[in-house]
N, C-alpha and C. Protein backbone atom coordinates (compact mmCIF):
# COMPACT_ATOMS: atom_id res chain seq x y z
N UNK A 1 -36.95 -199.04 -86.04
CA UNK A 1 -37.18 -198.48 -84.74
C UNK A 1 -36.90 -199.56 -83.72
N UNK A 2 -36.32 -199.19 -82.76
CA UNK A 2 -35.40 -200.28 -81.55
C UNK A 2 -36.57 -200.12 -80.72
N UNK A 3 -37.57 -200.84 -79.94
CA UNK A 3 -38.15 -200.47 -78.79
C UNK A 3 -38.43 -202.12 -78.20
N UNK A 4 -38.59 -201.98 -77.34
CA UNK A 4 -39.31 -203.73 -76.52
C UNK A 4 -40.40 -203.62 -75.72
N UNK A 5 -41.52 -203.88 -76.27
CA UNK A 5 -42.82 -204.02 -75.08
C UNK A 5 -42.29 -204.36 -73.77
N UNK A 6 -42.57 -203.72 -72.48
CA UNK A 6 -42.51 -204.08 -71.09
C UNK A 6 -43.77 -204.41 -70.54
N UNK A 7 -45.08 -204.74 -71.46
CA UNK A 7 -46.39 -204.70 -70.16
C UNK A 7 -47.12 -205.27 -71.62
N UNK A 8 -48.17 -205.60 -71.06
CA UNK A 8 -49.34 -206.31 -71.67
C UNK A 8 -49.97 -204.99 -71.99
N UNK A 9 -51.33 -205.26 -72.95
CA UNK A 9 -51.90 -203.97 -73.96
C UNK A 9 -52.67 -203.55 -72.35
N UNK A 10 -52.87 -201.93 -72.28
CA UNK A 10 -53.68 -200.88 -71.27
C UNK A 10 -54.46 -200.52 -71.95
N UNK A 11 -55.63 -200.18 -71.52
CA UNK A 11 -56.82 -199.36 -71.47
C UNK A 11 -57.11 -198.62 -70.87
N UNK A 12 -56.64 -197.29 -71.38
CA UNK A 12 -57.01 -196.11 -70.36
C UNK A 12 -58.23 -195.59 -70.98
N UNK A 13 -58.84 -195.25 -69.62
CA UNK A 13 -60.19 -194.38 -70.21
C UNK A 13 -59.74 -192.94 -69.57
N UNK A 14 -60.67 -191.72 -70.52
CA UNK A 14 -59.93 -190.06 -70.09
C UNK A 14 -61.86 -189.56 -70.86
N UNK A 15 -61.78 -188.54 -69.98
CA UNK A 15 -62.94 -187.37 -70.24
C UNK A 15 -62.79 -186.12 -70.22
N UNK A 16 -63.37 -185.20 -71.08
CA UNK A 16 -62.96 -183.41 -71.32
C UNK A 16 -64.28 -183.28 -71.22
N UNK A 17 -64.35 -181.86 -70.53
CA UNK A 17 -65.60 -181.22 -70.72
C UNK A 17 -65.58 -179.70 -71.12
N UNK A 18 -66.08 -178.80 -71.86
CA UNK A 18 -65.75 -177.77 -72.22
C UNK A 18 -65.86 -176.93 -70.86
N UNK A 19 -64.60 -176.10 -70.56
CA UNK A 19 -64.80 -175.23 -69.60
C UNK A 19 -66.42 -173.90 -69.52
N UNK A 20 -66.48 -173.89 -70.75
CA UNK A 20 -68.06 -173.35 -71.07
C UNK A 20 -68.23 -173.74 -72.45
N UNK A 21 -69.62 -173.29 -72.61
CA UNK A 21 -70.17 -173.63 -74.31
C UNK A 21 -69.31 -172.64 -75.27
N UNK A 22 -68.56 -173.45 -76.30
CA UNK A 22 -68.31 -173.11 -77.15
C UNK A 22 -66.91 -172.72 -77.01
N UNK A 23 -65.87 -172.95 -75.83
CA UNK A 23 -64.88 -172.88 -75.90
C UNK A 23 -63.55 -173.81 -75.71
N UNK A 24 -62.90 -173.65 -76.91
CA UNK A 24 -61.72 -174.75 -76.67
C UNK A 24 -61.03 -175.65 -75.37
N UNK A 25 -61.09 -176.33 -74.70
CA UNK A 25 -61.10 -176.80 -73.50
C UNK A 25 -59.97 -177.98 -73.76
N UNK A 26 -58.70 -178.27 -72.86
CA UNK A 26 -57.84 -179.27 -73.29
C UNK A 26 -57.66 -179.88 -71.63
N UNK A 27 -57.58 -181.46 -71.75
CA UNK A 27 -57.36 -181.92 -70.81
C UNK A 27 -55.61 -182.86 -70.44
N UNK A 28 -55.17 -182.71 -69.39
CA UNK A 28 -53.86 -183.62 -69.76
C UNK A 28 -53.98 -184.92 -68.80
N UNK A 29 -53.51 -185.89 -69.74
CA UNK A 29 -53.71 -187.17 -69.11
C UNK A 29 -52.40 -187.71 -68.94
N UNK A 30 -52.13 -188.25 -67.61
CA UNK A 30 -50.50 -188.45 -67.01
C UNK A 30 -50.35 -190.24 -67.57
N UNK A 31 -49.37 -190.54 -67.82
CA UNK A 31 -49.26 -191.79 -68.62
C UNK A 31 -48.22 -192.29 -67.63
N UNK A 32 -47.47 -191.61 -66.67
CA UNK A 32 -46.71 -192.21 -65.45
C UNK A 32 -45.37 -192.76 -66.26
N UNK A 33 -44.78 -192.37 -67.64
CA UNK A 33 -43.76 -193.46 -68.12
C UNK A 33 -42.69 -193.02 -67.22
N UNK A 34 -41.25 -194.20 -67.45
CA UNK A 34 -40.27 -193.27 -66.46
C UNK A 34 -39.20 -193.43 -67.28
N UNK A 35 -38.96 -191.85 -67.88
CA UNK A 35 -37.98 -191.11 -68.78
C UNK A 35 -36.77 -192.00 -68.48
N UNK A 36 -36.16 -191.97 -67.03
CA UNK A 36 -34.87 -192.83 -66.79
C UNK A 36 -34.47 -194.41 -67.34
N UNK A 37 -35.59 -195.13 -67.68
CA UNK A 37 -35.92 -196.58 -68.43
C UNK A 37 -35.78 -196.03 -69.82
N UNK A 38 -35.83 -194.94 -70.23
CA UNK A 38 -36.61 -194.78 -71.88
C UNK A 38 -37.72 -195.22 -72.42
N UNK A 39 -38.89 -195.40 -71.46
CA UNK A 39 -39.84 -195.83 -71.62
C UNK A 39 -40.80 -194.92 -72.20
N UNK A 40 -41.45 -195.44 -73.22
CA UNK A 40 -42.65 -194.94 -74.43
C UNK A 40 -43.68 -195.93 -74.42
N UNK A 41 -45.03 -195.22 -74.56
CA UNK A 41 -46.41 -195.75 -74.50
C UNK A 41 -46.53 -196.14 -76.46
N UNK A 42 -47.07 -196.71 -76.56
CA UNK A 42 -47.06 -197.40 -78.24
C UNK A 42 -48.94 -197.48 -78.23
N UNK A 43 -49.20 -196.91 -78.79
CA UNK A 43 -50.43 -196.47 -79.28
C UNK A 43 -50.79 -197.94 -79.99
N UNK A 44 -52.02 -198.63 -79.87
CA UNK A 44 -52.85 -199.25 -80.83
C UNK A 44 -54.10 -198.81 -81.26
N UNK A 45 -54.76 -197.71 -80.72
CA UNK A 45 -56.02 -197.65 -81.18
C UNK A 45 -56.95 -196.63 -79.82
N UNK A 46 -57.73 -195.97 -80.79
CA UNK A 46 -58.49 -194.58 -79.78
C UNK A 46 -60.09 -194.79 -80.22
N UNK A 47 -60.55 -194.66 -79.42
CA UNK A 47 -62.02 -194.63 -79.51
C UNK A 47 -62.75 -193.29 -78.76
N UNK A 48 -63.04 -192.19 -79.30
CA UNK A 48 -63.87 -190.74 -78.90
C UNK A 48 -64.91 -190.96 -79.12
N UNK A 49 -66.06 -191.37 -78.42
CA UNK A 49 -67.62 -190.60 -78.23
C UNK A 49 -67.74 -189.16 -78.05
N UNK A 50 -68.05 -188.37 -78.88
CA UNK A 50 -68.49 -186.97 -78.22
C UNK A 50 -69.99 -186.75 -78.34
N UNK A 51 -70.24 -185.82 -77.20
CA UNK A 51 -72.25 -185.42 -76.97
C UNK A 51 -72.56 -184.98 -78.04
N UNK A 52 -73.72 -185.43 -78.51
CA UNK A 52 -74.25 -184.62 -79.48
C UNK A 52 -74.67 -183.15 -79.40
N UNK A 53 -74.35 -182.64 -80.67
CA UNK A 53 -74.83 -181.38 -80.80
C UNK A 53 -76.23 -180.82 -80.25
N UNK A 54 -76.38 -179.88 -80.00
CA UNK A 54 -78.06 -179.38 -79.95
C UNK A 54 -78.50 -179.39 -81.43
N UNK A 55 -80.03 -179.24 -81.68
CA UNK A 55 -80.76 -179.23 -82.64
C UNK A 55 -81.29 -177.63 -82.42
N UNK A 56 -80.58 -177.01 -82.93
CA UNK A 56 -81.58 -175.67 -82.91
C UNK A 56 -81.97 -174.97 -84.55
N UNK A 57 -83.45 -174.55 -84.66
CA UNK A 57 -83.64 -174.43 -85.89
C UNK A 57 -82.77 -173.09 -86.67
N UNK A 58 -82.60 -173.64 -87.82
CA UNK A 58 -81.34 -172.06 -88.93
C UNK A 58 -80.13 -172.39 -88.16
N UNK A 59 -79.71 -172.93 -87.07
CA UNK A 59 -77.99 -172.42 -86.87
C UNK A 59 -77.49 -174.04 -86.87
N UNK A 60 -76.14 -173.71 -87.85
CA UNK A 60 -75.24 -175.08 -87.58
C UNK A 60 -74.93 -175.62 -86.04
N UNK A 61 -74.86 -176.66 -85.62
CA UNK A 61 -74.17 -177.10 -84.66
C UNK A 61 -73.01 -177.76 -84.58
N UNK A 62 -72.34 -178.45 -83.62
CA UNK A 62 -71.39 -179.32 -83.33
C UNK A 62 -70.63 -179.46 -82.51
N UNK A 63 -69.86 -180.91 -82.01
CA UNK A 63 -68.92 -181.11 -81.08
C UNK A 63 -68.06 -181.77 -81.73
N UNK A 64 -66.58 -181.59 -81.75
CA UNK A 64 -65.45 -182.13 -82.01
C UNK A 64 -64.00 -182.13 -80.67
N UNK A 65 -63.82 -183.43 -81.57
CA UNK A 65 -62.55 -183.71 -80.28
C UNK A 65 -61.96 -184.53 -81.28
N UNK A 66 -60.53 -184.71 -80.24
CA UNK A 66 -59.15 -185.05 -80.75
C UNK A 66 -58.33 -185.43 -79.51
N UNK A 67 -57.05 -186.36 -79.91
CA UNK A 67 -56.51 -186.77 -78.85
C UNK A 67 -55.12 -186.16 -79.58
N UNK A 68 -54.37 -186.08 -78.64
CA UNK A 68 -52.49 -185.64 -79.02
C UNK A 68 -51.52 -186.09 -78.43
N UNK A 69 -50.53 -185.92 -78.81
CA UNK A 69 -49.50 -186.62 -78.13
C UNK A 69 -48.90 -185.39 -77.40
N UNK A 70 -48.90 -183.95 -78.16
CA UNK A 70 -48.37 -182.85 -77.17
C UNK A 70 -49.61 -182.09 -76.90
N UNK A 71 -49.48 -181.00 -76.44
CA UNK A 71 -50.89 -180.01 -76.43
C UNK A 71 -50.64 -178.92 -77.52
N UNK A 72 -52.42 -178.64 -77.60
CA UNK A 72 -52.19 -178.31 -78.53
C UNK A 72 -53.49 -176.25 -78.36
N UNK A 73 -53.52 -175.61 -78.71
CA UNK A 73 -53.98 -174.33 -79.02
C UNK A 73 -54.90 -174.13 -79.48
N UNK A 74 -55.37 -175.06 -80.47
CA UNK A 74 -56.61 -175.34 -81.14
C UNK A 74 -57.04 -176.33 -81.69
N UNK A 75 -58.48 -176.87 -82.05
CA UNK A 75 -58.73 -178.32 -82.01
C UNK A 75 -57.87 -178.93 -83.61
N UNK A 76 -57.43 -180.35 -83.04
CA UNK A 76 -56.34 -180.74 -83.98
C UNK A 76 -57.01 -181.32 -85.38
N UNK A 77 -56.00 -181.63 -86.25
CA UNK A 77 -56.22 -182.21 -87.58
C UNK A 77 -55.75 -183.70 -87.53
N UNK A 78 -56.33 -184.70 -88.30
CA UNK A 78 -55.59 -185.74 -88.77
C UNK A 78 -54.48 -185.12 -89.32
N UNK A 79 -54.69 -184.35 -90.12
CA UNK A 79 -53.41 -184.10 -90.93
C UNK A 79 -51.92 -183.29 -89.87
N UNK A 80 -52.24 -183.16 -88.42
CA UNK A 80 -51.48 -183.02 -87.81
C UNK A 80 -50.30 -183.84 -87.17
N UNK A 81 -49.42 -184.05 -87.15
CA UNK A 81 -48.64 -185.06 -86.86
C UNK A 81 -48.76 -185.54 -85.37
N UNK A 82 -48.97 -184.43 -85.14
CA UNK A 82 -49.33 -185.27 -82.83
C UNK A 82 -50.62 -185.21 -82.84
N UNK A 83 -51.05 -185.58 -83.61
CA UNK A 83 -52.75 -185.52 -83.51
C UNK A 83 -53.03 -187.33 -83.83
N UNK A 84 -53.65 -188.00 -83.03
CA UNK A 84 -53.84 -189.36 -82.84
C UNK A 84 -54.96 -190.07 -83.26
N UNK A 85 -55.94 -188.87 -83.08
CA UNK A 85 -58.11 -189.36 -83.17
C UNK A 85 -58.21 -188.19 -83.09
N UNK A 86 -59.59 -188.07 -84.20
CA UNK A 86 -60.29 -187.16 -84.21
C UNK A 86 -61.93 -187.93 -84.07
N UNK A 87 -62.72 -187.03 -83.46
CA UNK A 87 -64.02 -187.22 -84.03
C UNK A 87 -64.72 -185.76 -84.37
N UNK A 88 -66.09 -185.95 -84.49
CA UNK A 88 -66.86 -184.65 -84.99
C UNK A 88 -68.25 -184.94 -85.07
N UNK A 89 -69.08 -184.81 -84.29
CA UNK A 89 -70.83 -184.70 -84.83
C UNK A 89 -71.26 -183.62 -85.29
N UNK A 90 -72.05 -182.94 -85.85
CA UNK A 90 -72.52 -182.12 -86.58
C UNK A 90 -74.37 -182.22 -87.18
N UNK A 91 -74.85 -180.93 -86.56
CA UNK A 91 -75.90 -180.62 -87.46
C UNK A 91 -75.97 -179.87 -88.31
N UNK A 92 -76.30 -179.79 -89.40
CA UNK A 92 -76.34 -179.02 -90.41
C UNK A 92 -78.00 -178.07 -89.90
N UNK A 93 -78.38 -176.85 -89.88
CA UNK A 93 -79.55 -176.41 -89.96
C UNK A 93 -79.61 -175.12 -90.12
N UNK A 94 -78.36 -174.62 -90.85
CA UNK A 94 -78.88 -173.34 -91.33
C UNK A 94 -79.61 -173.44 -92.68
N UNK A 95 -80.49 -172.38 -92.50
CA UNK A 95 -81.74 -172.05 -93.76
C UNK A 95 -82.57 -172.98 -93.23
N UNK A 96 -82.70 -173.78 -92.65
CA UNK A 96 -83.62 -174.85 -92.12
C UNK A 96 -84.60 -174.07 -91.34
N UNK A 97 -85.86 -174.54 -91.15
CA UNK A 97 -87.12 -174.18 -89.78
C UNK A 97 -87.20 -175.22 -88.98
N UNK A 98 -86.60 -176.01 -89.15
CA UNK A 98 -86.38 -177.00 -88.41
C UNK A 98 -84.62 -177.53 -87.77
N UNK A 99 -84.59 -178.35 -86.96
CA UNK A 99 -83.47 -178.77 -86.29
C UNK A 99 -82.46 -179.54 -87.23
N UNK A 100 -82.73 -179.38 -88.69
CA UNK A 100 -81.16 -180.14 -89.82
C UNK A 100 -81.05 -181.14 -89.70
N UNK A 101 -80.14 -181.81 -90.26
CA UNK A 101 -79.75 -183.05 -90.53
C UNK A 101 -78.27 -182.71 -89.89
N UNK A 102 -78.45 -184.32 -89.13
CA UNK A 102 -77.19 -184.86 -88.28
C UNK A 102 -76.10 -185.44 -89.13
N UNK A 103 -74.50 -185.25 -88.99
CA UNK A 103 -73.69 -185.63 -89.68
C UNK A 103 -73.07 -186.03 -88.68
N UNK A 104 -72.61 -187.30 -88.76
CA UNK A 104 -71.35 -187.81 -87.82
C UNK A 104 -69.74 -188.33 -88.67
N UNK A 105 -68.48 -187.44 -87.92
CA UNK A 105 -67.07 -187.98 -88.77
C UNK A 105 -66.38 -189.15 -87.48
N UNK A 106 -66.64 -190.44 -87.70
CA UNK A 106 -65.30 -190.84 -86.65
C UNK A 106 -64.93 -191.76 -87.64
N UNK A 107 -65.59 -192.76 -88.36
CA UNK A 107 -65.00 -193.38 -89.31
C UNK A 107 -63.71 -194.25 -89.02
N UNK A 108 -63.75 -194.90 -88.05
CA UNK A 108 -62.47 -195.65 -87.68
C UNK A 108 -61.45 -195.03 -87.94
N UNK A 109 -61.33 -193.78 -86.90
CA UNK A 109 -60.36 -193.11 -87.06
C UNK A 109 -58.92 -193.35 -86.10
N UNK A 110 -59.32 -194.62 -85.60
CA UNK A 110 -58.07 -195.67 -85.44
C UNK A 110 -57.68 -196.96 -86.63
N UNK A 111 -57.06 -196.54 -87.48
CA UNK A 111 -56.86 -197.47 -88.33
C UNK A 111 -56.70 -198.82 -88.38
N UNK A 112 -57.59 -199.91 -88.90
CA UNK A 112 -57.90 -200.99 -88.61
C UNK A 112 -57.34 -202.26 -89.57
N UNK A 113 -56.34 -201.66 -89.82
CA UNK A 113 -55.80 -202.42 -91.18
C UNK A 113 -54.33 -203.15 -90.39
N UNK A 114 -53.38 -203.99 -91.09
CA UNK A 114 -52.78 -204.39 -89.88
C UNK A 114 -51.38 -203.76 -90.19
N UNK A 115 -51.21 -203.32 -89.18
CA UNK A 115 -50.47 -202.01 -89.06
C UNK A 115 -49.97 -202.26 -87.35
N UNK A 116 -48.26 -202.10 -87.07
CA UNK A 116 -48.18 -202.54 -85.73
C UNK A 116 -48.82 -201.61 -84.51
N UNK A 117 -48.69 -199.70 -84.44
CA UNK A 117 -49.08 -199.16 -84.30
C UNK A 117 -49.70 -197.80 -84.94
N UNK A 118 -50.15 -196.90 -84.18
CA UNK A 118 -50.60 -196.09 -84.51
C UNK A 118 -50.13 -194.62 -84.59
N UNK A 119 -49.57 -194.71 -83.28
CA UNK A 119 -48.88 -193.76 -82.98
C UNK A 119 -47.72 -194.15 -81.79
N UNK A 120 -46.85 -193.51 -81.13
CA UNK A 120 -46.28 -193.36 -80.23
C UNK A 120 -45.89 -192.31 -79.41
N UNK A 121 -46.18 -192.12 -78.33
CA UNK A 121 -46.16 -191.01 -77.03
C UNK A 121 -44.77 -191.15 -76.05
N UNK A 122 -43.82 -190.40 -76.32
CA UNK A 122 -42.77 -190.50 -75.47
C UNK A 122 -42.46 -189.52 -74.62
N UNK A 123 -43.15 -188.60 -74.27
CA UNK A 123 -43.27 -188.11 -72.97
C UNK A 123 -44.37 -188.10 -72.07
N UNK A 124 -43.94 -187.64 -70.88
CA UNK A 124 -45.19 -188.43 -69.82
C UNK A 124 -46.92 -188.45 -70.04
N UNK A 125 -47.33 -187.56 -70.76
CA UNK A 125 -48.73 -186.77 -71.10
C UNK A 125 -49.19 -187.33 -72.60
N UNK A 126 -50.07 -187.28 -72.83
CA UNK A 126 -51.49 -187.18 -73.92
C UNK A 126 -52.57 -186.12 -73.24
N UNK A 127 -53.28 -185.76 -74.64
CA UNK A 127 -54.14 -184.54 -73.62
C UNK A 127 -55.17 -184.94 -75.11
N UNK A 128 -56.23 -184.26 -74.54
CA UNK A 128 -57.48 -184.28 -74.98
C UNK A 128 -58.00 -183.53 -75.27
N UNK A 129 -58.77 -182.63 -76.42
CA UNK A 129 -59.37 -181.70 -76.44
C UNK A 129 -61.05 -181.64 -76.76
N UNK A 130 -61.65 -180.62 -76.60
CA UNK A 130 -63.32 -180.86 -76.77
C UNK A 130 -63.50 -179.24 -77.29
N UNK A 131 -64.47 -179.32 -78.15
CA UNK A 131 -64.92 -177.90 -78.24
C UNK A 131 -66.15 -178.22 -79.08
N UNK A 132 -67.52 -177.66 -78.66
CA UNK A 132 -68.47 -177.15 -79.48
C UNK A 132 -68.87 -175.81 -80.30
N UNK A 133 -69.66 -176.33 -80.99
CA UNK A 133 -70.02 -175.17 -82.03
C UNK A 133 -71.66 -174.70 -81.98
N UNK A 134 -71.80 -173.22 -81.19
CA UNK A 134 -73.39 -172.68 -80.78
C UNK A 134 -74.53 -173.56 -80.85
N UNK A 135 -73.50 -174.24 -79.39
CA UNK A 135 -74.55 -175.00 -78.84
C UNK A 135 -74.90 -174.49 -77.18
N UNK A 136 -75.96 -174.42 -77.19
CA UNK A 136 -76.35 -173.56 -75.63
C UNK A 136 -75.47 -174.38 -74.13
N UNK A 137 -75.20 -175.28 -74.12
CA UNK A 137 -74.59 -175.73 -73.16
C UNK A 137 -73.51 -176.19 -73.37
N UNK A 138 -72.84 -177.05 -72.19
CA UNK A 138 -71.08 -177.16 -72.53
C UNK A 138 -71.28 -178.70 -73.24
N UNK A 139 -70.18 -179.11 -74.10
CA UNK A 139 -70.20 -180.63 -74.26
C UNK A 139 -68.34 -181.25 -74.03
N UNK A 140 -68.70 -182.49 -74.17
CA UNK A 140 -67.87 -183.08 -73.20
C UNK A 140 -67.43 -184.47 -74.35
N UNK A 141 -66.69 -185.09 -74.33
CA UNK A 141 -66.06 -186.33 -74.88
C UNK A 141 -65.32 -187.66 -74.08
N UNK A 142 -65.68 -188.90 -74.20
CA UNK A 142 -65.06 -189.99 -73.53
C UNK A 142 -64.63 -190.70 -73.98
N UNK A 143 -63.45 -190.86 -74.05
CA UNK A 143 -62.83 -191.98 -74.73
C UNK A 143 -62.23 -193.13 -74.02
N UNK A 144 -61.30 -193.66 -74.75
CA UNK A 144 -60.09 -195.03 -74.82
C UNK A 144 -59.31 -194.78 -75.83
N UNK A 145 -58.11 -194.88 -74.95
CA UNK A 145 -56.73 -195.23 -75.73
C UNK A 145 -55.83 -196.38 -75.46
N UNK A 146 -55.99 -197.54 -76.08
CA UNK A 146 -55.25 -198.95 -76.06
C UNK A 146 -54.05 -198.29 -76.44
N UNK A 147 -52.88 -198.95 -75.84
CA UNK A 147 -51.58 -199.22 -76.11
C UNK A 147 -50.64 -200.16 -75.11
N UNK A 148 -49.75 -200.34 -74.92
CA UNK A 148 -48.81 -200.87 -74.16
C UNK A 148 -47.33 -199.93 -73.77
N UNK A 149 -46.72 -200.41 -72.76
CA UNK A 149 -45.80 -199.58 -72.49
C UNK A 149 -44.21 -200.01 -73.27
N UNK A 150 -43.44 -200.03 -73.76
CA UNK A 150 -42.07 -200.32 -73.98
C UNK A 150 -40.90 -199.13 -73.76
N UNK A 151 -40.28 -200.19 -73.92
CA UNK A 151 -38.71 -199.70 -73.70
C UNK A 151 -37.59 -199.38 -74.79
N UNK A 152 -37.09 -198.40 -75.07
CA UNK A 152 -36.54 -197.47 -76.32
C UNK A 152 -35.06 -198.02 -75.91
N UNK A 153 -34.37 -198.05 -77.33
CA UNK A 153 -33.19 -197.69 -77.30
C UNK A 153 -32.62 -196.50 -76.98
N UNK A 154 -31.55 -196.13 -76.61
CA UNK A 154 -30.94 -194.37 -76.25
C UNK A 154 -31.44 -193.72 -77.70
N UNK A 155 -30.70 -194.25 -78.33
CA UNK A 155 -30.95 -193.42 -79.60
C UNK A 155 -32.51 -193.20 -80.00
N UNK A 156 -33.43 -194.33 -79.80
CA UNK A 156 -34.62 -194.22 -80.51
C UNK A 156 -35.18 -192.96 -79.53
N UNK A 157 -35.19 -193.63 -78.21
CA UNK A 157 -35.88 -192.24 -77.59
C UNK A 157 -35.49 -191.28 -77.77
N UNK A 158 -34.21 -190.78 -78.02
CA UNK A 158 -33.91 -189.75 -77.99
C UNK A 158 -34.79 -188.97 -79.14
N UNK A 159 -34.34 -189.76 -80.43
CA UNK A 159 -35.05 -189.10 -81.78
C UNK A 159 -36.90 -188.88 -81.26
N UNK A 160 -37.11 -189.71 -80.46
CA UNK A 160 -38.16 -189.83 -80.37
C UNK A 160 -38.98 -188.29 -79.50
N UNK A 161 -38.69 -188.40 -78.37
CA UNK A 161 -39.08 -187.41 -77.51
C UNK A 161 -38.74 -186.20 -78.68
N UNK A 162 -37.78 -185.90 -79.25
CA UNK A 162 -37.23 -184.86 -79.80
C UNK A 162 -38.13 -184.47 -81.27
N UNK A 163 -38.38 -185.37 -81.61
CA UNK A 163 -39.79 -185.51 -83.01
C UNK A 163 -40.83 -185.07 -82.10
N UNK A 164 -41.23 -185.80 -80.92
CA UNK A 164 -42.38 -185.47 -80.21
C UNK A 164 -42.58 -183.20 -80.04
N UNK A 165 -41.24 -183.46 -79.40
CA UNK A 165 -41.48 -182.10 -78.54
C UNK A 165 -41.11 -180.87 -79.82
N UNK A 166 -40.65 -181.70 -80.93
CA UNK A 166 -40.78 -180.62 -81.95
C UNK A 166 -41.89 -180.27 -82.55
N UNK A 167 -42.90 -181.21 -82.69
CA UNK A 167 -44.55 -180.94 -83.09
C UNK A 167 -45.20 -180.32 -82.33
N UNK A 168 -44.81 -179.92 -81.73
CA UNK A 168 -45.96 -179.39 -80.80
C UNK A 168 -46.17 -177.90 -81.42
């Protein structure tokens, strides 16, 4: 892959909040690259906090989120290819009389092994998604996404944007 860092590593911070409880909610975050350079954002690493679930007694809970490189219809998979971070909290409390046991998935779900990146974003956007599971109010997620900006060969971007905008 042909590309050349143009900028020192960024830290963007981005927040979703569910438009109401319990429904899929996606946010888009503008990354400003400029297509005419062939410029691509190079992913190192995502960090998602999401709110915890409610505790209500007998019913499961949860909040999950995910970051993407395109948008997406419903909340994403690792196993999705424009899918970047996931997280997930979870109560377990059905059959319970009480509020369940808490499960949390983020698990360094920016891979920490040494590896140059993670992902790469070659069109202008990343978006965010949030959705809970019968929980009485809305929940919301905050993250960070480290990367840096570079500069593509014709060819790389091209393949690139074109891998991008085919996953979606």
């Amino acid at each position: 892959m042909s590309f050349k860092r143009s900028s020192d590593t960024l830290a963007i911070s981005f927040s979703a909040t569910e438009s109401a409880p319990g429904i899929f909610t996606e946010d888009q975050i503008n990354l400003s690259l400029n297509p005419l350079d062939n410029e691509i954002f190079v992913v190192l690493a995502v960090d998602l906090n999401v709110d915890s679930p409610d505790a209500i007694a007998g019913l499961n809970t949860a909040t999950r989120a995910a970051v993407s490189s395109t948008s997406l219809a419903a909340m994403g998979k690792l196993s999705d290819s424009n899918v970047l971070a996931v997280a997930q909290e979870a109560i377990r409390a059905a059959g319970f009389v009480d509020g369940g046991v808490g499960f949390s998935r983020t698990a360094d779900e920016s891979y920490t092994g040494a590896v140059d990146y993670i992902g790469i974003i070659s069109t202008n956007n990343f978006f965010v998604q949030v959705q809970g599971a019968n929980n009485p109010g809305t929940k919301e997620v905050a993250g960070r996404l480290w990367g840096y900006r570079a500069t593509a060969s014709a060819s790389t971007y091209a393949a690139l944007v074109q891998s991008e905008v085919l996953s979606a």
